[in-house]
PDBML (XML) file of the C-alpha atoms, coordinates in Angstrom:
<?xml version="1.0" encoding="UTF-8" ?>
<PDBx:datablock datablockName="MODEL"
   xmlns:PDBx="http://pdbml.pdb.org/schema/pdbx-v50.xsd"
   xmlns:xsi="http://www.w3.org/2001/XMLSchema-instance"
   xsi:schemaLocation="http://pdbml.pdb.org/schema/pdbx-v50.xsd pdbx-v50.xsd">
   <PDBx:atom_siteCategory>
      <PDBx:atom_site id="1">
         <PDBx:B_iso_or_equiv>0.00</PDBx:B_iso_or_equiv>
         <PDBx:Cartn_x>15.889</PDBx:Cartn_x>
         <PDBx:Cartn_y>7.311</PDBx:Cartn_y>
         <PDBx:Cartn_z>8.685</PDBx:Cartn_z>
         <PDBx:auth_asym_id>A</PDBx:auth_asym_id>
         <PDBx:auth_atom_id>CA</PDBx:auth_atom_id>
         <PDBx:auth_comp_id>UNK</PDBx:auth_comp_id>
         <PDBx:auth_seq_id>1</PDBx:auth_seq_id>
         <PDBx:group_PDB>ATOM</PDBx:group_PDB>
         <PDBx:label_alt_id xsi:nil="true" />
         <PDBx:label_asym_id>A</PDBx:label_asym_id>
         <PDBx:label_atom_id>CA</PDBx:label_atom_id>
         <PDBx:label_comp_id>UNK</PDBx:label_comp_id>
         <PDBx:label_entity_id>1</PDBx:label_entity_id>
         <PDBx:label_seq_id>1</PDBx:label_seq_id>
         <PDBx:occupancy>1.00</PDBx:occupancy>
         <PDBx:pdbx_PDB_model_num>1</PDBx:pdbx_PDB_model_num>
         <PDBx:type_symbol>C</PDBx:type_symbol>
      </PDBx:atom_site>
      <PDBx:atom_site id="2">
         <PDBx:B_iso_or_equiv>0.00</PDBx:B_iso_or_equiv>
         <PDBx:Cartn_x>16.958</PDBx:Cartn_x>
         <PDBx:Cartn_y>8.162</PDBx:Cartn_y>
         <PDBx:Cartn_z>5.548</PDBx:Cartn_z>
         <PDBx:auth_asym_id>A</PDBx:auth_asym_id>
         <PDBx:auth_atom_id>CA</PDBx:auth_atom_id>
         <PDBx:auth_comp_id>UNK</PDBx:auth_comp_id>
         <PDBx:auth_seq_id>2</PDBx:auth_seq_id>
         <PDBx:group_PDB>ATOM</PDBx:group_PDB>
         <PDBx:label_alt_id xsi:nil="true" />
         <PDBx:label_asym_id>A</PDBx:label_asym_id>
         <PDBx:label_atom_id>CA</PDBx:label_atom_id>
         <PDBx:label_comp_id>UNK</PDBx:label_comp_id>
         <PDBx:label_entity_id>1</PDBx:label_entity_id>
         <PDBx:label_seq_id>2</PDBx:label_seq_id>
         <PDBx:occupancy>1.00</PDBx:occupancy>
         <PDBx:pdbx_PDB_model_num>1</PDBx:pdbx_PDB_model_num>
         <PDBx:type_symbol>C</PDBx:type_symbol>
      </PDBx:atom_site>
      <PDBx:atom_site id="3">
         <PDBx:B_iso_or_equiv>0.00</PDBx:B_iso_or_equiv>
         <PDBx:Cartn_x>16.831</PDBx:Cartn_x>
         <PDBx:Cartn_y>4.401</PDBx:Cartn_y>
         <PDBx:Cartn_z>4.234</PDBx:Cartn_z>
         <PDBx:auth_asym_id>A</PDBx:auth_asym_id>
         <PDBx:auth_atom_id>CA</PDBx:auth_atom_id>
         <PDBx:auth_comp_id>UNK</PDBx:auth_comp_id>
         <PDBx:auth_seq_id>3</PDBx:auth_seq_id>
         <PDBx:group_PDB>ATOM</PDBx:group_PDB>
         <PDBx:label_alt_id xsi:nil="true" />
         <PDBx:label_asym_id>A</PDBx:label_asym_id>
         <PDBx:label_atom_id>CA</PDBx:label_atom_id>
         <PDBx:label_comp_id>UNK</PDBx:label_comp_id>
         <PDBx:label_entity_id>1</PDBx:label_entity_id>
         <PDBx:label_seq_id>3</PDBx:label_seq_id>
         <PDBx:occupancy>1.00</PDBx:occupancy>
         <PDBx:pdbx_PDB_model_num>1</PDBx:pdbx_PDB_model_num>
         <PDBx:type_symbol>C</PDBx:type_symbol>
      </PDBx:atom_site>
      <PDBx:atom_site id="4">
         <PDBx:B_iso_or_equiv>0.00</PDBx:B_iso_or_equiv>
         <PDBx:Cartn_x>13.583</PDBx:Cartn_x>
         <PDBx:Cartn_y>3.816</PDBx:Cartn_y>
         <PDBx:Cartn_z>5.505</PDBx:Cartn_z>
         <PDBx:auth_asym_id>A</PDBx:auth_asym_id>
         <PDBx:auth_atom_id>CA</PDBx:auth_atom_id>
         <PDBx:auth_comp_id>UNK</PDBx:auth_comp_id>
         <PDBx:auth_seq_id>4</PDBx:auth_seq_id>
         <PDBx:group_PDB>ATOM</PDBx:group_PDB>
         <PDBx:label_alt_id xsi:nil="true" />
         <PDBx:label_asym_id>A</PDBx:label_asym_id>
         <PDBx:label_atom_id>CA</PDBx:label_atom_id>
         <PDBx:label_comp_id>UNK</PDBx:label_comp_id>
         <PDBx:label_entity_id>1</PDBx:label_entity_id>
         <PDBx:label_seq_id>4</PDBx:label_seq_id>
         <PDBx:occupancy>1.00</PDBx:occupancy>
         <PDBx:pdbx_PDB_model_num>1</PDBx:pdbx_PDB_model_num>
         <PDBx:type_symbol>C</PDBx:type_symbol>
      </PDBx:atom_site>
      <PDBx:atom_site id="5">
         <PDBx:B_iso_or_equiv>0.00</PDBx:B_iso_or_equiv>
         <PDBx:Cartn_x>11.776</PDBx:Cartn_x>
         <PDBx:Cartn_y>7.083</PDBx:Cartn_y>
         <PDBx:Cartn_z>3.546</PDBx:Cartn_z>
         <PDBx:auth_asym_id>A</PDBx:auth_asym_id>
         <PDBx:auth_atom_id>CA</PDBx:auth_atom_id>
         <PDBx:auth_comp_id>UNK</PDBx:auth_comp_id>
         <PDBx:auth_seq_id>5</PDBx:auth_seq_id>
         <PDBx:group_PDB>ATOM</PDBx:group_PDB>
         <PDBx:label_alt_id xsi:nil="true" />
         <PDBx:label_asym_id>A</PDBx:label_asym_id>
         <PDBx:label_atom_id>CA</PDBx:label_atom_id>
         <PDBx:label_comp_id>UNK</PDBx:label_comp_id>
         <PDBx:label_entity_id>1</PDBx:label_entity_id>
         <PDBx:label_seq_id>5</PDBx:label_seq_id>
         <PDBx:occupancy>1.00</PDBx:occupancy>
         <PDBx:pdbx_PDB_model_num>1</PDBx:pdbx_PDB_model_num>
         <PDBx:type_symbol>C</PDBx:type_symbol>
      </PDBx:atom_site>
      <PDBx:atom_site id="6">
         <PDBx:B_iso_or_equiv>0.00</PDBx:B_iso_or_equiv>
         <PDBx:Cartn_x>13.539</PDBx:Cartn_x>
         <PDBx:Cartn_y>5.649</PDBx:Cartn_y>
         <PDBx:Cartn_z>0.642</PDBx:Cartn_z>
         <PDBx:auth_asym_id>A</PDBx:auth_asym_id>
         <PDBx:auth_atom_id>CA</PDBx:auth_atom_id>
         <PDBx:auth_comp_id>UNK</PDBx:auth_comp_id>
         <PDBx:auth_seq_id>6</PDBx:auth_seq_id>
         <PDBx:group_PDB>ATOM</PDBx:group_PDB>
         <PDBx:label_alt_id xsi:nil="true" />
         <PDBx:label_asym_id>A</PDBx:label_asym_id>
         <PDBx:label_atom_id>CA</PDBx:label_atom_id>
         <PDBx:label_comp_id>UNK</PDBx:label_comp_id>
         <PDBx:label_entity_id>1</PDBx:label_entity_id>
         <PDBx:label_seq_id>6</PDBx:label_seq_id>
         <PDBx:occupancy>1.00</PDBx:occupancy>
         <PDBx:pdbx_PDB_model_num>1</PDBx:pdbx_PDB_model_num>
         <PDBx:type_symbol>C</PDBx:type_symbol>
      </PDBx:atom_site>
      <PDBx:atom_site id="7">
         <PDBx:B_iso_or_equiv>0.00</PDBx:B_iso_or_equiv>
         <PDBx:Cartn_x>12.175</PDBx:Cartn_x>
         <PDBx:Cartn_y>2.268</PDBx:Cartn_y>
         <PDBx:Cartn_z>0.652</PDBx:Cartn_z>
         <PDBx:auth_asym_id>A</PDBx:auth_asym_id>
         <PDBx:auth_atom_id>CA</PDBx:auth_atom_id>
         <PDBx:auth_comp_id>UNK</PDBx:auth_comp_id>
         <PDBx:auth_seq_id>7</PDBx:auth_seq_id>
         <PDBx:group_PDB>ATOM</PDBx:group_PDB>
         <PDBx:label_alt_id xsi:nil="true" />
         <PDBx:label_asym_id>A</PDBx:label_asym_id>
         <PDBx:label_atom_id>CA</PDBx:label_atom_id>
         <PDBx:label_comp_id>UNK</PDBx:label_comp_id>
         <PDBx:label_entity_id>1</PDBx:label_entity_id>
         <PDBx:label_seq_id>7</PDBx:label_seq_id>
         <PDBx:occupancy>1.00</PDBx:occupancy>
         <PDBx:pdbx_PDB_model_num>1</PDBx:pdbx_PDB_model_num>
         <PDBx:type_symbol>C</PDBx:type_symbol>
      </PDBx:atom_site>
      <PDBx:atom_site id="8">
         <PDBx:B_iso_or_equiv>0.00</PDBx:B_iso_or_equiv>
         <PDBx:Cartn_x>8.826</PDBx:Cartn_x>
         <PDBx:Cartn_y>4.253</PDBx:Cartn_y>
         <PDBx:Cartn_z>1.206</PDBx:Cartn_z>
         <PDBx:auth_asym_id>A</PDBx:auth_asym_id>
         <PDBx:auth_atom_id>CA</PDBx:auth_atom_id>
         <PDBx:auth_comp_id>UNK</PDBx:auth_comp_id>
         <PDBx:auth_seq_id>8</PDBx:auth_seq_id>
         <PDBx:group_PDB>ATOM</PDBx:group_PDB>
         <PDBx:label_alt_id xsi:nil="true" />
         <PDBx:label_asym_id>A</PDBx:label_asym_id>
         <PDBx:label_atom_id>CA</PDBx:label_atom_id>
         <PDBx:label_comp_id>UNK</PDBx:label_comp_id>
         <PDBx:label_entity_id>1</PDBx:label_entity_id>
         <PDBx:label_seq_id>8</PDBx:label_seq_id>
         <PDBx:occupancy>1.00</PDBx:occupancy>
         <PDBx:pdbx_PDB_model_num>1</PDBx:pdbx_PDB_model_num>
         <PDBx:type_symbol>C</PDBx:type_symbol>
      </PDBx:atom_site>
      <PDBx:atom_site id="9">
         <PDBx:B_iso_or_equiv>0.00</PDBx:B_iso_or_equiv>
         <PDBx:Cartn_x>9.084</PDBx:Cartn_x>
         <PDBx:Cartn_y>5.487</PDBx:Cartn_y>
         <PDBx:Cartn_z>-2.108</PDBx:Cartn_z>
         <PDBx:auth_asym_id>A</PDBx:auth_asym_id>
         <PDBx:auth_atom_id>CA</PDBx:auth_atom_id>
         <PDBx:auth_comp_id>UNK</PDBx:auth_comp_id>
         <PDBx:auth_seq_id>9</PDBx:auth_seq_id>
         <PDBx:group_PDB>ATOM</PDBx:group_PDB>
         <PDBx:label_alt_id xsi:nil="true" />
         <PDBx:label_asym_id>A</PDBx:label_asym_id>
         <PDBx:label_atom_id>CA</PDBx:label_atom_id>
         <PDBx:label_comp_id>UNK</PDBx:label_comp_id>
         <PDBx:label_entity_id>1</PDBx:label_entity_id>
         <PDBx:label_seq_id>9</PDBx:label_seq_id>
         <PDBx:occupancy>1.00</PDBx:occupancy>
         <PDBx:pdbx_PDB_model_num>1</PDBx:pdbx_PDB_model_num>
         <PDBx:type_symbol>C</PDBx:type_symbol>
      </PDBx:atom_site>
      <PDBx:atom_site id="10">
         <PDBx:B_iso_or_equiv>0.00</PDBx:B_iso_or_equiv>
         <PDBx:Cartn_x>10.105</PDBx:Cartn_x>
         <PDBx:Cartn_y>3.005</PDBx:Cartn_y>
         <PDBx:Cartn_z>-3.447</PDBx:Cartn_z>
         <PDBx:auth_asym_id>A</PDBx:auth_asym_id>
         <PDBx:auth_atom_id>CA</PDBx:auth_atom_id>
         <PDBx:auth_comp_id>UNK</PDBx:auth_comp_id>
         <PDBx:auth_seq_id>10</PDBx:auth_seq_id>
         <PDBx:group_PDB>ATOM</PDBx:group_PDB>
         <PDBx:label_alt_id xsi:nil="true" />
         <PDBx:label_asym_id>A</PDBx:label_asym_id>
         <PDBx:label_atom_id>CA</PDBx:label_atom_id>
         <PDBx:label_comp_id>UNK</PDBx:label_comp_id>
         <PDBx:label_entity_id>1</PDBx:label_entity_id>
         <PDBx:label_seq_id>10</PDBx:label_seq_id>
         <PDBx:occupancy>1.00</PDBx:occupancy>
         <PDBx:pdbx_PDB_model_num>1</PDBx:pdbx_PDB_model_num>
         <PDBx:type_symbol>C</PDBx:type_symbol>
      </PDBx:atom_site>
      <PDBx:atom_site id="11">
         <PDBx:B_iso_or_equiv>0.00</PDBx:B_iso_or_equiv>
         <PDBx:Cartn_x>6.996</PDBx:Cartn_x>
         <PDBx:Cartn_y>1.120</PDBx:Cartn_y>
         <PDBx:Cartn_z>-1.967</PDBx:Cartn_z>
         <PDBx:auth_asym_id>A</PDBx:auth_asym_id>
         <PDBx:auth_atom_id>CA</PDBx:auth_atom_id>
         <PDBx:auth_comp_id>UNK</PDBx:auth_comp_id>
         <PDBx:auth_seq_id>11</PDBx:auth_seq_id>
         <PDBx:group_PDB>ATOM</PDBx:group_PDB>
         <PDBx:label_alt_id xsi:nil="true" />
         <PDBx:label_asym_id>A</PDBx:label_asym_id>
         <PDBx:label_atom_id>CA</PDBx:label_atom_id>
         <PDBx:label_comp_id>UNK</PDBx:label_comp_id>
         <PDBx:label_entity_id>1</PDBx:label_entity_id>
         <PDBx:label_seq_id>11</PDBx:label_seq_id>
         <PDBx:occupancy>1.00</PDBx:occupancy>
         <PDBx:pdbx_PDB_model_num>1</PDBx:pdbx_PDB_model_num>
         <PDBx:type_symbol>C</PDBx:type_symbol>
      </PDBx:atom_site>
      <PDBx:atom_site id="12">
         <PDBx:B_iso_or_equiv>0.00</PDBx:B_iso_or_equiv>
         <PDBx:Cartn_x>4.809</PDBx:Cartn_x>
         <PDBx:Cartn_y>3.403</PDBx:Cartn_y>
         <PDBx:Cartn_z>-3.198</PDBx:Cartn_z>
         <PDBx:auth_asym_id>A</PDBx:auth_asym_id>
         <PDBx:auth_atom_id>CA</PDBx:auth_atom_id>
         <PDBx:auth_comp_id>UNK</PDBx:auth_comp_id>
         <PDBx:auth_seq_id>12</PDBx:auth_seq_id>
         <PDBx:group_PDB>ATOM</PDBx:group_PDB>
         <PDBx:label_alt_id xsi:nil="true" />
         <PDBx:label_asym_id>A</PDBx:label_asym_id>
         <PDBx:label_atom_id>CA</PDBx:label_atom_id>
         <PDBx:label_comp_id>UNK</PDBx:label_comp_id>
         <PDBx:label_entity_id>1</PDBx:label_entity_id>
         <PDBx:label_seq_id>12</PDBx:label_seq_id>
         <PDBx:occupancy>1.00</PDBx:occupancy>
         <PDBx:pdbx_PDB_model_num>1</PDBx:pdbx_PDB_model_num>
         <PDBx:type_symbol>C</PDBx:type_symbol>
      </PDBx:atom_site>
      <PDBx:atom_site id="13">
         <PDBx:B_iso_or_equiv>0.00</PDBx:B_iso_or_equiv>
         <PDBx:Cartn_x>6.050</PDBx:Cartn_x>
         <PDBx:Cartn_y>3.848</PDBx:Cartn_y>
         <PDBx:Cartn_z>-6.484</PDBx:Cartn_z>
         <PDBx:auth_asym_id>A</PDBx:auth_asym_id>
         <PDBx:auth_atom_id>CA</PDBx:auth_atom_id>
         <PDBx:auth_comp_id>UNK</PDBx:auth_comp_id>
         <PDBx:auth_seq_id>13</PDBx:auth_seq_id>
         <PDBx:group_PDB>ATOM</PDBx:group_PDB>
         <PDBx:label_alt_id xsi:nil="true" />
         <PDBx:label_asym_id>A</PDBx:label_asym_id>
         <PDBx:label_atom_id>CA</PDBx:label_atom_id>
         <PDBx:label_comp_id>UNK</PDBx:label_comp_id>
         <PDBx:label_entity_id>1</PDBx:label_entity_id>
         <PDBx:label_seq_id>13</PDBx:label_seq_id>
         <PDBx:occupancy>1.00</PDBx:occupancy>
         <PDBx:pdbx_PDB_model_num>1</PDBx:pdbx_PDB_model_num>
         <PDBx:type_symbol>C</PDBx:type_symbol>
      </PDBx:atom_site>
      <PDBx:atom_site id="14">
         <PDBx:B_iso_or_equiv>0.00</PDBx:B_iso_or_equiv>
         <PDBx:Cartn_x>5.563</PDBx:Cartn_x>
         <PDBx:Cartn_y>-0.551</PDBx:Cartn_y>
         <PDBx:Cartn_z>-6.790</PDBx:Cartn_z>
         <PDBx:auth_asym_id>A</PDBx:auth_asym_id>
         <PDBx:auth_atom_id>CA</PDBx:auth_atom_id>
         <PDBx:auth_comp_id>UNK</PDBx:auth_comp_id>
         <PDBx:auth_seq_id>14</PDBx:auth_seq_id>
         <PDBx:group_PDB>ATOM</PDBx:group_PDB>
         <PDBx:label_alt_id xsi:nil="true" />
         <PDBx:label_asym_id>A</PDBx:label_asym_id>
         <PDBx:label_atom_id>CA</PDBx:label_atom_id>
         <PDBx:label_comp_id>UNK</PDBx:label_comp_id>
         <PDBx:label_entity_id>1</PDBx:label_entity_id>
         <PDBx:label_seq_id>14</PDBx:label_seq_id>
         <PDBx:occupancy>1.00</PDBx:occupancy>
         <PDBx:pdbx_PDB_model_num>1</PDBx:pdbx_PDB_model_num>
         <PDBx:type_symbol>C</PDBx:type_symbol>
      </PDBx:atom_site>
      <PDBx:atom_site id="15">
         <PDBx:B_iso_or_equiv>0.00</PDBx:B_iso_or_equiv>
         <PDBx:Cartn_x>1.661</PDBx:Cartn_x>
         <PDBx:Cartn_y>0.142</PDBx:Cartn_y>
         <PDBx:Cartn_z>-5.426</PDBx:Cartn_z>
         <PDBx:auth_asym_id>A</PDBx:auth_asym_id>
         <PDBx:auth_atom_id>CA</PDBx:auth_atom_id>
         <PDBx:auth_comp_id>UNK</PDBx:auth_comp_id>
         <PDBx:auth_seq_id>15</PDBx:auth_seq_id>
         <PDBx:group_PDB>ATOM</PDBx:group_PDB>
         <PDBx:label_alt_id xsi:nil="true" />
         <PDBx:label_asym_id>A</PDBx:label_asym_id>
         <PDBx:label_atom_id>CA</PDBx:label_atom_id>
         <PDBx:label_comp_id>UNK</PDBx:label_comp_id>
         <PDBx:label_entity_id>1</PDBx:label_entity_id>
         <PDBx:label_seq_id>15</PDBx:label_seq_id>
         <PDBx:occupancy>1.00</PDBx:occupancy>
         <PDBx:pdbx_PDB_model_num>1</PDBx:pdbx_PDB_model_num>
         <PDBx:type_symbol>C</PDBx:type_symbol>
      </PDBx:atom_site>
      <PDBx:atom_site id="16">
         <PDBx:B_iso_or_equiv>0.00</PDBx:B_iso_or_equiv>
         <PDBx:Cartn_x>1.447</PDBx:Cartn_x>
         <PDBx:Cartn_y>2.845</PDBx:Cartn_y>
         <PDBx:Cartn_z>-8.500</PDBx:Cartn_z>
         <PDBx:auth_asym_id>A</PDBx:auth_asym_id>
         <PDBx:auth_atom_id>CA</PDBx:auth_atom_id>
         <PDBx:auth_comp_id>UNK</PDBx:auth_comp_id>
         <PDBx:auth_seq_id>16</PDBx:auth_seq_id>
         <PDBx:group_PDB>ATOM</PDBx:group_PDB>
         <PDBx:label_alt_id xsi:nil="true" />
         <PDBx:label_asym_id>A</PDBx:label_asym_id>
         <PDBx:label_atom_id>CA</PDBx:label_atom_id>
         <PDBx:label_comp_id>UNK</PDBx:label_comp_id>
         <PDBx:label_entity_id>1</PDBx:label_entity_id>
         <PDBx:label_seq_id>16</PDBx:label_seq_id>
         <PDBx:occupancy>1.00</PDBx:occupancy>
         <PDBx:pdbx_PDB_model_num>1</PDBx:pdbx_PDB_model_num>
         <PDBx:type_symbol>C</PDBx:type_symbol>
      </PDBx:atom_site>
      <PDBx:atom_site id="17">
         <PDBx:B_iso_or_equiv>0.00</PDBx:B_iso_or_equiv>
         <PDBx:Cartn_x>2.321</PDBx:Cartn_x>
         <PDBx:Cartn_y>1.244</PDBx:Cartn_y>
         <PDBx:Cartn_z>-10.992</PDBx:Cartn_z>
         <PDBx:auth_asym_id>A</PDBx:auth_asym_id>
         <PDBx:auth_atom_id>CA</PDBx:auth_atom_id>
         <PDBx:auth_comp_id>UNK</PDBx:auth_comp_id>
         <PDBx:auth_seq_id>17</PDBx:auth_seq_id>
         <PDBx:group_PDB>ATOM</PDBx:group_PDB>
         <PDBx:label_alt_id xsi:nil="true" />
         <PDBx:label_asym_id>A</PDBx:label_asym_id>
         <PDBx:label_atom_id>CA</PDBx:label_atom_id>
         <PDBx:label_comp_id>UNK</PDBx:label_comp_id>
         <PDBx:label_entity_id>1</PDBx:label_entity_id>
         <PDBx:label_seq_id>17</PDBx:label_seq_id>
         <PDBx:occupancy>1.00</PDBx:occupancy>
         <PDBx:pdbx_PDB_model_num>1</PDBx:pdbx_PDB_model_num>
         <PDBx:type_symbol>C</PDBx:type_symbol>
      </PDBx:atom_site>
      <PDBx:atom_site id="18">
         <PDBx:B_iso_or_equiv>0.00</PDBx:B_iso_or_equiv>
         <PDBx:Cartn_x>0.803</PDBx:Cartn_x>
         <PDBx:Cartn_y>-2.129</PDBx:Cartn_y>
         <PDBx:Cartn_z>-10.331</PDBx:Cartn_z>
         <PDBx:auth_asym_id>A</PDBx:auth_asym_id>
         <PDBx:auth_atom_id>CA</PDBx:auth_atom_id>
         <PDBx:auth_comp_id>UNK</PDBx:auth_comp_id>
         <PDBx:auth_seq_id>18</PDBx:auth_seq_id>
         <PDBx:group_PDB>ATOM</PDBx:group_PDB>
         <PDBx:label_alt_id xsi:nil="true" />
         <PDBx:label_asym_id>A</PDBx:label_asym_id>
         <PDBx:label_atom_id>CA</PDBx:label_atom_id>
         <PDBx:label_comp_id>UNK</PDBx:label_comp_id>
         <PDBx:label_entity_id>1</PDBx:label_entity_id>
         <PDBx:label_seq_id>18</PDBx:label_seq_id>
         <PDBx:occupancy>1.00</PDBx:occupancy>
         <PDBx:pdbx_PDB_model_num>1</PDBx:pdbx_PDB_model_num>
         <PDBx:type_symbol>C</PDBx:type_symbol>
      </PDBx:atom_site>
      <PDBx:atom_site id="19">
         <PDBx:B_iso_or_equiv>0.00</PDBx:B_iso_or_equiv>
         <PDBx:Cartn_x>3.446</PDBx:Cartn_x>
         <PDBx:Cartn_y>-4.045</PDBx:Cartn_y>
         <PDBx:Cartn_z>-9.092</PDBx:Cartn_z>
         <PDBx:auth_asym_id>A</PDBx:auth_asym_id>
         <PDBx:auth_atom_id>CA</PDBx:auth_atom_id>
         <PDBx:auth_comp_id>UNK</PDBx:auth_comp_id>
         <PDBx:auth_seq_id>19</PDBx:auth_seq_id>
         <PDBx:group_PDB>ATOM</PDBx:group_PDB>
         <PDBx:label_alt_id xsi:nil="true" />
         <PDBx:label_asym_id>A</PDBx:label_asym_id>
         <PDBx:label_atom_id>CA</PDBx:label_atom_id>
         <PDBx:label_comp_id>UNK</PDBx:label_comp_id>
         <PDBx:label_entity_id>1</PDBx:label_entity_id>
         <PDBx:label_seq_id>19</PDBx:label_seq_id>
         <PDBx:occupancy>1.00</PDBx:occupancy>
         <PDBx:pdbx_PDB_model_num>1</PDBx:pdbx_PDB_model_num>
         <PDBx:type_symbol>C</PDBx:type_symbol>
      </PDBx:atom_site>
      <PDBx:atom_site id="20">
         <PDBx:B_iso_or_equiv>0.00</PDBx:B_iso_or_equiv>
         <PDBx:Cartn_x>1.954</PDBx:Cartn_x>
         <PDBx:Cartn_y>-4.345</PDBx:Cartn_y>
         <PDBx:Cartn_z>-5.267</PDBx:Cartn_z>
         <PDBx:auth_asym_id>A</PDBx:auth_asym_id>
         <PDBx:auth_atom_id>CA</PDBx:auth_atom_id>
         <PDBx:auth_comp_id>UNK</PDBx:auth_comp_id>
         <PDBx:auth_seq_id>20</PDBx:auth_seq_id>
         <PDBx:group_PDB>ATOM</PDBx:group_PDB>
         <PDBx:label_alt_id xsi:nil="true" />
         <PDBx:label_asym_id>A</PDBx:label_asym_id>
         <PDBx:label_atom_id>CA</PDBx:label_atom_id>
         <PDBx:label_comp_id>UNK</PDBx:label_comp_id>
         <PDBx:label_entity_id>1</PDBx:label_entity_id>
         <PDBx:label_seq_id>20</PDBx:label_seq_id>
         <PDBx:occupancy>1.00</PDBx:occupancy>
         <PDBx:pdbx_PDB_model_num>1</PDBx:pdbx_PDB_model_num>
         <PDBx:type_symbol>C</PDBx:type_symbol>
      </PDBx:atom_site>
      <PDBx:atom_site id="21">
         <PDBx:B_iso_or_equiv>0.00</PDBx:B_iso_or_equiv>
         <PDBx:Cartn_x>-1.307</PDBx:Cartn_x>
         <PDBx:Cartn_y>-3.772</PDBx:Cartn_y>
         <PDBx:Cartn_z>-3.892</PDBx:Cartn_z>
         <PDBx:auth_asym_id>A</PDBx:auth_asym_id>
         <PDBx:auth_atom_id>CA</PDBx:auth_atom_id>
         <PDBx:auth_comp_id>UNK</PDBx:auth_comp_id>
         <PDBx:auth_seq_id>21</PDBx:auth_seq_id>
         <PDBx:group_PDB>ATOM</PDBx:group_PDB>
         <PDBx:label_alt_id xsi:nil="true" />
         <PDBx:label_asym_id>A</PDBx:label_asym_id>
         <PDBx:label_atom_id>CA</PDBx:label_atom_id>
         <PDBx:label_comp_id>UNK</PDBx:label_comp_id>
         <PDBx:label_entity_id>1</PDBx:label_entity_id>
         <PDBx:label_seq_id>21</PDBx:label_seq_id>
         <PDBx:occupancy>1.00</PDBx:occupancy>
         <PDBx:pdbx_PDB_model_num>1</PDBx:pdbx_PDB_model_num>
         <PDBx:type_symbol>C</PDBx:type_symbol>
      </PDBx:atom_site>
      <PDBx:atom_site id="22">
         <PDBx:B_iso_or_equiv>0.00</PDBx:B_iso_or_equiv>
         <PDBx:Cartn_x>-1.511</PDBx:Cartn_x>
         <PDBx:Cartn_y>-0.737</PDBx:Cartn_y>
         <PDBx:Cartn_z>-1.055</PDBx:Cartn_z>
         <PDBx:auth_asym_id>A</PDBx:auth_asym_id>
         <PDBx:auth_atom_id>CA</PDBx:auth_atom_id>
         <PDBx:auth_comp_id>UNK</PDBx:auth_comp_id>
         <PDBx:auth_seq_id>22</PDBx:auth_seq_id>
         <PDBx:group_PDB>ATOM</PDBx:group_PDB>
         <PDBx:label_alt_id xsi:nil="true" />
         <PDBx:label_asym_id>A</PDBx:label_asym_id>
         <PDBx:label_atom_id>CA</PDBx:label_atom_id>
         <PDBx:label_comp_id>UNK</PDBx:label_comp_id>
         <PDBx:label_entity_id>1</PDBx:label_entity_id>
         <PDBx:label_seq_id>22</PDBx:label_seq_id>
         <PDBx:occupancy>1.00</PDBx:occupancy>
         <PDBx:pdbx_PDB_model_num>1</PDBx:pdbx_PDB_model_num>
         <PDBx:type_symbol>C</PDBx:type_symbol>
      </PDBx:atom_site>
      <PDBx:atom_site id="23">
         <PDBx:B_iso_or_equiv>0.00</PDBx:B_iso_or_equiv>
         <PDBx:Cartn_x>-1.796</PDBx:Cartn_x>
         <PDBx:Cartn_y>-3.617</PDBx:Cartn_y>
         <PDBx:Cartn_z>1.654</PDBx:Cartn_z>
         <PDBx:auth_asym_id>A</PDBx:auth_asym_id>
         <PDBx:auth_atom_id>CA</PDBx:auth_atom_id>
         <PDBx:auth_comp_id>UNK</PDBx:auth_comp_id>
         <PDBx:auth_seq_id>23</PDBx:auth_seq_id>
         <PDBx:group_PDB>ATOM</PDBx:group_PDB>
         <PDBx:label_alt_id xsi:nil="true" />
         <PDBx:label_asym_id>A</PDBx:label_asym_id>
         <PDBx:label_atom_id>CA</PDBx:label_atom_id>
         <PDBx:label_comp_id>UNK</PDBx:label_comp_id>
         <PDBx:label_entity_id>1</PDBx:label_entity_id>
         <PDBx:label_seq_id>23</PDBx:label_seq_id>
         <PDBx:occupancy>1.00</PDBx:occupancy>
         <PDBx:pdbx_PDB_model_num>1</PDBx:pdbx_PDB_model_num>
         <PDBx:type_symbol>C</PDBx:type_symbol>
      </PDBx:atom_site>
      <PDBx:atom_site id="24">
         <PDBx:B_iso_or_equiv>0.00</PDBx:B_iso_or_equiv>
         <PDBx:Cartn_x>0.920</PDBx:Cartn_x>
         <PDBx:Cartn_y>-5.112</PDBx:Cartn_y>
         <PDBx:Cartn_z>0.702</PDBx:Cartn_z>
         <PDBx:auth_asym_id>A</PDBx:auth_asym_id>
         <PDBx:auth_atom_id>CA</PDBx:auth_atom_id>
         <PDBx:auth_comp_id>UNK</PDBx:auth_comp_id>
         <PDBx:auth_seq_id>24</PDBx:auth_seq_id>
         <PDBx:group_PDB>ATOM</PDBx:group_PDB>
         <PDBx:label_alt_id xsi:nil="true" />
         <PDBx:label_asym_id>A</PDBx:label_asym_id>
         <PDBx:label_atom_id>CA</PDBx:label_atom_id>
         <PDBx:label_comp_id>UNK</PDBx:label_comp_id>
         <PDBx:label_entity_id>1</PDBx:label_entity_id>
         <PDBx:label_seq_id>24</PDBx:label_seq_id>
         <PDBx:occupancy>1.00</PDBx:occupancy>
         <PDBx:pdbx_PDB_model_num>1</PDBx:pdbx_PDB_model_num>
         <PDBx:type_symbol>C</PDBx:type_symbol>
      </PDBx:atom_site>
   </PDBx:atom_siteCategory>
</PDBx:datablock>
């Protein structure tokens, strides 16, 4: 559980900042 919400983060922070779309 507590892997998974990290990656989140770390997901979202990449979609932020440009890296990655949302979809992706």
């Amino acid at each position: 559980d507590a892997v998974k919400a990290r990656q989140g983060l770390v997901l979202a922070a990449m979609a932020k900042e440009g890296y990655i779309t949302p979809a992706e």
